[in-house]
C-alpha atoms as a PDB file:
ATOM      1  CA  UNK A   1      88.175 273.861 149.543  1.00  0.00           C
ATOM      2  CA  UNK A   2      91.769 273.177 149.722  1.00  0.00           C
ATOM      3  CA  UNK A   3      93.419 272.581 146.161  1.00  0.00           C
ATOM      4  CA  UNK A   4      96.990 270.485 146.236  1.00  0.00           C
ATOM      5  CA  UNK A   5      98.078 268.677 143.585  1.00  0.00           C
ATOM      6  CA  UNK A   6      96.622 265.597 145.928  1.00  0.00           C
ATOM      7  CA  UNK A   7      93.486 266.422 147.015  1.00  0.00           C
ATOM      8  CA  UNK A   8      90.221 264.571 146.449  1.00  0.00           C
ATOM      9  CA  UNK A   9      86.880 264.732 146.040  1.00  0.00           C
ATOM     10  CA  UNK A  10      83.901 262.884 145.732  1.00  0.00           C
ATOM     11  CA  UNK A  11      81.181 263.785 142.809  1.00  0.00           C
ATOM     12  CA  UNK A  12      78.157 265.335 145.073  1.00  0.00           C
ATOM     13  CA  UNK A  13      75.652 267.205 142.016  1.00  0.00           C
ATOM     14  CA  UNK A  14      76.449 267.136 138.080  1.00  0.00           C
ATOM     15  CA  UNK A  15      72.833 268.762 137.722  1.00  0.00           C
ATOM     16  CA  UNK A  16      73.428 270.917 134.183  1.00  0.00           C
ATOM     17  CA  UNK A  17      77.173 268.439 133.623  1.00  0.00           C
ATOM     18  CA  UNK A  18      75.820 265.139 133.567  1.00  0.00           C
ATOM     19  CA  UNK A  19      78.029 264.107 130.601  1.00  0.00           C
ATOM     20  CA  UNK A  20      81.204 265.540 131.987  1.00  0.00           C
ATOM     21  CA  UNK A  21      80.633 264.547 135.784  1.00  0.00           C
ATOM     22  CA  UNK A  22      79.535 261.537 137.324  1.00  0.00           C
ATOM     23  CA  UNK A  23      77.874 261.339 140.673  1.00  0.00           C
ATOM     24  CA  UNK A  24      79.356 259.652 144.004  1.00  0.00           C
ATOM     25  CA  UNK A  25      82.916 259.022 141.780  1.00  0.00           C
ATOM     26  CA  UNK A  26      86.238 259.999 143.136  1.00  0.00           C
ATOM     27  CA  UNK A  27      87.931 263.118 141.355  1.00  0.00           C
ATOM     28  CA  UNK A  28      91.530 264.309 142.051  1.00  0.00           C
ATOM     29  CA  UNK A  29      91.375 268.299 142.470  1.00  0.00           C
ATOM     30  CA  UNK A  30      94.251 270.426 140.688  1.00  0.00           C
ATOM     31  CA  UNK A  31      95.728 273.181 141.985  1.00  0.00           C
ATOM     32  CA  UNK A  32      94.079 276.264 140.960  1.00  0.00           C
ATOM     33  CA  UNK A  33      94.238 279.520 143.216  1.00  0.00           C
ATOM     34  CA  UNK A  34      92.150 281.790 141.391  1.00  0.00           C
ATOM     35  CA  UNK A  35      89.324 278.950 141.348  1.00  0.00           C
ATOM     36  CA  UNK A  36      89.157 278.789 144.519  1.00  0.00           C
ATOM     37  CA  UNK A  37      89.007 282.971 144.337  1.00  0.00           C
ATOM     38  CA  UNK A  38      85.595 281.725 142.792  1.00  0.00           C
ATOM     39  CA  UNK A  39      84.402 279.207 144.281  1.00  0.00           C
ATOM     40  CA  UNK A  40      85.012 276.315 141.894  1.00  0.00           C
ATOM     41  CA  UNK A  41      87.213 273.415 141.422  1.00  0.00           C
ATOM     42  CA  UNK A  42      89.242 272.150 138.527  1.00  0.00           C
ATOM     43  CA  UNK A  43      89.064 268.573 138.088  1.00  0.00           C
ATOM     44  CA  UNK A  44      89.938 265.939 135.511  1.00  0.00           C
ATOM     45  CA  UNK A  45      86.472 265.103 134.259  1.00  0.00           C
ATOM     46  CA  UNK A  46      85.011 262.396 132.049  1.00  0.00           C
ATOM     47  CA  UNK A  47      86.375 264.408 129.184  1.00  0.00           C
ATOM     48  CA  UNK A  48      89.842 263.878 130.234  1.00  0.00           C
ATOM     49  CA  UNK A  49      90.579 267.591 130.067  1.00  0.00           C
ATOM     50  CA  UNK A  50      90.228 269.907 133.391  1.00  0.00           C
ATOM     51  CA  UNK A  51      87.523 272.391 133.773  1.00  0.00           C
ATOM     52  CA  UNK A  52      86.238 273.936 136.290  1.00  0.00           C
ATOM     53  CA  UNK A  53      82.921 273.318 138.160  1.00  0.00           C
ATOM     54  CA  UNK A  54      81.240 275.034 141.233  1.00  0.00           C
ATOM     55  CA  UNK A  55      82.810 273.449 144.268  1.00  0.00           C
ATOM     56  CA  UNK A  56      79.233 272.715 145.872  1.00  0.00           C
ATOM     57  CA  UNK A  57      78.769 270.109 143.460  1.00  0.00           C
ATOM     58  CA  UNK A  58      81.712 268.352 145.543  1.00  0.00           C
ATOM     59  CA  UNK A  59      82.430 267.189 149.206  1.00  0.00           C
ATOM     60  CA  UNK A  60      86.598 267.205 150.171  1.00  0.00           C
ATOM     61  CA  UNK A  61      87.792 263.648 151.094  1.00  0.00           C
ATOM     62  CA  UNK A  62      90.488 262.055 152.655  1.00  0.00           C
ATOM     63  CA  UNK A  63      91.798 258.936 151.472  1.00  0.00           C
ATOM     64  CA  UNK A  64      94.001 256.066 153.344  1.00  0.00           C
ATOM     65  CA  UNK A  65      97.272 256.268 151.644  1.00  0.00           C
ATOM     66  CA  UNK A  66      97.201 252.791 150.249  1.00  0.00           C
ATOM     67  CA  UNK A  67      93.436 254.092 148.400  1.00  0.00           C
ATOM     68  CA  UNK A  68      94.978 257.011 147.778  1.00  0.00           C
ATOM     69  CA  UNK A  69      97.908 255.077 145.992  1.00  0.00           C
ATOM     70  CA  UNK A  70      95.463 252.969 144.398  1.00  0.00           C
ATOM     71  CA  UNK A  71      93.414 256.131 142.914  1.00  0.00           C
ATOM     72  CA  UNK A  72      96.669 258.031 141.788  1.00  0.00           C
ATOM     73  CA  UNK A  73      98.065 255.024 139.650  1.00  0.00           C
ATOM     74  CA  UNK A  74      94.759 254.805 138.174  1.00  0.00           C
ATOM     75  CA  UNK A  75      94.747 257.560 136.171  1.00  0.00           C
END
């Protein structure tokens, strides 16, 4: 899974984080190498803080740029 400061995902499984992730919604991923080392993403969860979760609980997506805008002044 490719982590850039503007990457997206969308909320697959939460099985075991159902408080701190919800399913089907949009999470920006951030950059975290030694994640990825590991198979997880960092994410901004419901929290508001970033932890890290497996990354088969998400699916990479690609959003058009005026979403993407739209998502990114959102948070």
């Amino acid at each position: 899974m490719r982590s850039t400061a503007q990457h997206f995902v969308v909320c697959l499984k939460n099985k075991g984080y159902e408080v701190s992730l919800e399913r089907r919604k949009i999470y920006q991923v951030l950059p975290d190498p030694e994640a990825d080392k590991h198979r997880q993403v960092r994410v901004v969860d419901e929290s508001g803080e970033d932890y890290l979760y497996p990354q088969s609980f998400f699916a990479s997506i690609e959003l058009p740029q005026p979403i993407r805008r739209a998502v990114l002044a959102a948070v």
